[in-house]
C-alpha atoms as a PDB file:
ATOM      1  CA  UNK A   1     -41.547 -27.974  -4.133  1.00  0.00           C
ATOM      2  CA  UNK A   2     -38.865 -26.815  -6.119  1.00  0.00           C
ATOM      3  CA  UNK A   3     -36.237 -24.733  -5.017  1.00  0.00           C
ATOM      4  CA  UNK A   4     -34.995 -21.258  -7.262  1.00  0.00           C
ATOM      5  CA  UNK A   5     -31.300 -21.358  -7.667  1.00  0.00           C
ATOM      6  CA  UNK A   6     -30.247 -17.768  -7.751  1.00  0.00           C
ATOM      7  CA  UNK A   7     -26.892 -17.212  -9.912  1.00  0.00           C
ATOM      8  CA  UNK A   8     -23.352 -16.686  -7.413  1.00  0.00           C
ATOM      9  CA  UNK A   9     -22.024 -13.212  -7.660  1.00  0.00           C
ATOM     10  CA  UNK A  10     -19.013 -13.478  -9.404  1.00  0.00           C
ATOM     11  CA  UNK A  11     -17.398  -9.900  -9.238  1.00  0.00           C
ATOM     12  CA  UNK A  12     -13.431  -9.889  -9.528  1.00  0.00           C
ATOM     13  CA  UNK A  13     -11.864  -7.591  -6.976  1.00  0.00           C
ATOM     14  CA  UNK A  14      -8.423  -5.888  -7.763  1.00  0.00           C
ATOM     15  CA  UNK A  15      -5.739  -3.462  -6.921  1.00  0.00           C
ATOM     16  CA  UNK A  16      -3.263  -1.445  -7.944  1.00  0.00           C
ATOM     17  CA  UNK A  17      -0.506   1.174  -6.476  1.00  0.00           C
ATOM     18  CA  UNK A  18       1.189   3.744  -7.215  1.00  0.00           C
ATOM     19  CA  UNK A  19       3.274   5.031  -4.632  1.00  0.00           C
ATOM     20  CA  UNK A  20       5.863   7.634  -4.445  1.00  0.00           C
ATOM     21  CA  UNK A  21       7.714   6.577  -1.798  1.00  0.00           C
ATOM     22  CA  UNK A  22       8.234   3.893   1.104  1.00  0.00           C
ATOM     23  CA  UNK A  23       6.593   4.930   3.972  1.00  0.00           C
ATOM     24  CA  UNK A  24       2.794   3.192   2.802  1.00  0.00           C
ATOM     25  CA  UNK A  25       4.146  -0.168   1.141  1.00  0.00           C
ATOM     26  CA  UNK A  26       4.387  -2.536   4.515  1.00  0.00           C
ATOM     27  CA  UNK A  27       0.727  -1.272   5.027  1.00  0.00           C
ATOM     28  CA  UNK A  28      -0.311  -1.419   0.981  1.00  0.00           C
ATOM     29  CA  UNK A  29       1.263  -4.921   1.250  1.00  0.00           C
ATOM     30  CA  UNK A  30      -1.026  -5.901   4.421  1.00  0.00           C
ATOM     31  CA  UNK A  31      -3.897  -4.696   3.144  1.00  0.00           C
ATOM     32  CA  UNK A  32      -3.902  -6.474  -0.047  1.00  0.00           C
ATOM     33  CA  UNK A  33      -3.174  -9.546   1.462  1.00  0.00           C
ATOM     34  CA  UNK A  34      -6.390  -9.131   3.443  1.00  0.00           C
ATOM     35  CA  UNK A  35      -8.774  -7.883   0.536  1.00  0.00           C
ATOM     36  CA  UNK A  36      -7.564 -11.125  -1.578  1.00  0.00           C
ATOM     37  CA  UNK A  37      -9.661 -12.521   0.826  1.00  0.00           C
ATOM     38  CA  UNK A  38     -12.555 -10.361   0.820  1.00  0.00           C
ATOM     39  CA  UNK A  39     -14.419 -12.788  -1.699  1.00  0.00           C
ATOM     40  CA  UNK A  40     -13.995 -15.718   0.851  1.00  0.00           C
ATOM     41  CA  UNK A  41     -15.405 -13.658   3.274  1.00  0.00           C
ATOM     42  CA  UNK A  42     -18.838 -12.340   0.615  1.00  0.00           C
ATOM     43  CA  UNK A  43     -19.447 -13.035  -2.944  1.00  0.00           C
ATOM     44  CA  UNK A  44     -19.104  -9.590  -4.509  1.00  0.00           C
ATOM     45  CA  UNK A  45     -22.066  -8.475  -6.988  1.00  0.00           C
ATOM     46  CA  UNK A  46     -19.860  -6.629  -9.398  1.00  0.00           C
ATOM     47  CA  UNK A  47     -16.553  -5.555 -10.166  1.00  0.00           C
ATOM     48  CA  UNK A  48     -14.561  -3.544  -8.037  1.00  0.00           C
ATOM     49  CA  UNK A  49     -11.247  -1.833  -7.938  1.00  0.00           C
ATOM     50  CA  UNK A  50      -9.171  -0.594  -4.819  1.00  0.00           C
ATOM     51  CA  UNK A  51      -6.324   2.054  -6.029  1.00  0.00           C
ATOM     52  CA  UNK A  52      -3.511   3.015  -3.105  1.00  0.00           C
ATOM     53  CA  UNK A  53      -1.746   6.232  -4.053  1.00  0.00           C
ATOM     54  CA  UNK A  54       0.175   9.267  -2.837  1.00  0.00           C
ATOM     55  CA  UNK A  55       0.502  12.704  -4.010  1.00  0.00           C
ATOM     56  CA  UNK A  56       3.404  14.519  -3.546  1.00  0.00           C
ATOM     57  CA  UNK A  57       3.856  16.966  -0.851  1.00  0.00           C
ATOM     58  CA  UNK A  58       1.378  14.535   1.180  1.00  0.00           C
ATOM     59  CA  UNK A  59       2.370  12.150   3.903  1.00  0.00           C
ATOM     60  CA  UNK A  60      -1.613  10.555   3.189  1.00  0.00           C
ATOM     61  CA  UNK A  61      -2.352   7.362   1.889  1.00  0.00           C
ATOM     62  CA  UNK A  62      -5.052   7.524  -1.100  1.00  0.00           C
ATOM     63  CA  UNK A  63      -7.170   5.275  -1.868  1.00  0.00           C
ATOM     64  CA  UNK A  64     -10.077   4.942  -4.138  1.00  0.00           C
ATOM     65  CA  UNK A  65     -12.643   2.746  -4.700  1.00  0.00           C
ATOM     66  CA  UNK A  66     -14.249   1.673  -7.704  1.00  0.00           C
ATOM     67  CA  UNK A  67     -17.413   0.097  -8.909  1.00  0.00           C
ATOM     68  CA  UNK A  68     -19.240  -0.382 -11.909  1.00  0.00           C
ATOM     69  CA  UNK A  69     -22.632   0.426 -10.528  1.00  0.00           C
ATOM     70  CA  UNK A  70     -23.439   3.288  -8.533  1.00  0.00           C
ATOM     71  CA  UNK A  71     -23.268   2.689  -5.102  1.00  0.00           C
ATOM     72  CA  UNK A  72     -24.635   3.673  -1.429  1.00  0.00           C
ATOM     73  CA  UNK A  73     -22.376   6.071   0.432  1.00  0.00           C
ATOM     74  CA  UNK A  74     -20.199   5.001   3.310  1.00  0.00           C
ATOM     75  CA  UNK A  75     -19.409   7.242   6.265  1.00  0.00           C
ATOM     76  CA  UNK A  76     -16.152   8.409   5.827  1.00  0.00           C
ATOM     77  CA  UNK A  77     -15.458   8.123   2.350  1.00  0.00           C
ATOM     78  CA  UNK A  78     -16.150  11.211  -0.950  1.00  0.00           C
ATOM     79  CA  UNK A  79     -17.956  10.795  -3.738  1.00  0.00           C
ATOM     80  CA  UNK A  80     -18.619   9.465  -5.662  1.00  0.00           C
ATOM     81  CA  UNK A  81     -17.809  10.498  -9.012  1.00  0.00           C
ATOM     82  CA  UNK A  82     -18.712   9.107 -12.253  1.00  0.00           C
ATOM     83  CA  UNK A  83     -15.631   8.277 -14.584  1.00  0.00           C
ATOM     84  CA  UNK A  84     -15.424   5.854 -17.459  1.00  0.00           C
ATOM     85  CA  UNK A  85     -14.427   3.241 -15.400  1.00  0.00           C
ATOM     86  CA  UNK A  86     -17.398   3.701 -13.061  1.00  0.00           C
ATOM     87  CA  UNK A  87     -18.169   4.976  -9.949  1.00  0.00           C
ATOM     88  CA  UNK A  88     -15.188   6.247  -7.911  1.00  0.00           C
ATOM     89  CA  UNK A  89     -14.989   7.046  -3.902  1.00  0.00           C
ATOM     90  CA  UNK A  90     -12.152   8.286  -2.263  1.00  0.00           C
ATOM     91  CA  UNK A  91     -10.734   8.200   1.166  1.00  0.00           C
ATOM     92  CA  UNK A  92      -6.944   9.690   2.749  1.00  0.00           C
ATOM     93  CA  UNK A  93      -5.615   7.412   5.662  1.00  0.00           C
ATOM     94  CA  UNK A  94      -3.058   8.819   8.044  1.00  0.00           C
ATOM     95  CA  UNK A  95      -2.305   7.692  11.278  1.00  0.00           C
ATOM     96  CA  UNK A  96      -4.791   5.138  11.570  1.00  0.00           C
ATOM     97  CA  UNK A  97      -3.750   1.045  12.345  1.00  0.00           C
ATOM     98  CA  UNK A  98      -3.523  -0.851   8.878  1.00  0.00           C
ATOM     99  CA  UNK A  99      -6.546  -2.768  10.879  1.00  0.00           C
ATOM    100  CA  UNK A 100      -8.754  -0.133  10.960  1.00  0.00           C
ATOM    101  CA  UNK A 101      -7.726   0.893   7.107  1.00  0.00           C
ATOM    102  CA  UNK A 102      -8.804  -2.504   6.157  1.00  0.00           C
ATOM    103  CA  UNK A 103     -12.129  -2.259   7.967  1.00  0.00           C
ATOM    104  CA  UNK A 104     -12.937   1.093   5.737  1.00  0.00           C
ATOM    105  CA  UNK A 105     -11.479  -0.293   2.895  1.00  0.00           C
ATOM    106  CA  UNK A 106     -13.619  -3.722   3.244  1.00  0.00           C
ATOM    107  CA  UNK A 107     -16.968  -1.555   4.096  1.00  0.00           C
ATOM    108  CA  UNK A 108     -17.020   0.699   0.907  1.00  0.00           C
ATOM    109  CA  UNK A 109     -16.358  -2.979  -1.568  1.00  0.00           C
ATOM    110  CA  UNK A 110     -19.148  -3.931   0.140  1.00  0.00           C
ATOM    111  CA  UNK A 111     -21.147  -1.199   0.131  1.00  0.00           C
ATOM    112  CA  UNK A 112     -24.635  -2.008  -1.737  1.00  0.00           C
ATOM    113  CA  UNK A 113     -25.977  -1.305  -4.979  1.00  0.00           C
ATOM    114  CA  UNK A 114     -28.400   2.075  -4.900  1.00  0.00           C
END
């Protein structure tokens, strides 16, 4: 009998910042030392970018995800919205452990195709 080899997922995962002061980086540091190893963890089907931002006038920590394809929705997390870039979802962190902002973060990559 002969077996069907089904191509590996070979989405890239990255991020970027842009922060507009101190008081995220430790945490933006932590967390993308954990989602550089997202892929070890699960192949990912398709592109995706994480974005960690603040606005001004907001003590929140932004952060967007982004995927090529359209994806199912996450508890927690807006959107999405379609851009040119794909299919963005947004989430604001406060006082939450950088643990538990990994978790989310690691749940919406991951969230399936629709």
């Amino acid at each position: 009998m002969k077996s069907i080899q089904r191509p590996e997922p070979t989405g890239r995962l990255t991020s970027t910042r842009k922060l507009l002061s101190a008081s995220w980086a430790a945490d933006v540091d932590a967390i993308e030392t954990a989602i550089r190893c997202f892929k070890d963890e699960h192949p990912l089907a398709g592109d995706c970018e994480v974005a960690f931002f603040e606005i001004a006038a907001d003590e929140k920590l932004h952060v967007n995800v982004t995927h090529r394809h359209m994806t199912k929705g996450v508890r927690g997390w807006a959107g999405p919205a379609s851009t040119p870039d794909g299919f963005v979802t947004n989430r604001t962190f406060t006082t939450i452990s950088t643990t538990r902002i990994v978790r989310h973060v690691r749940d919406m990559v991951f969230a399936g195709h629709v």
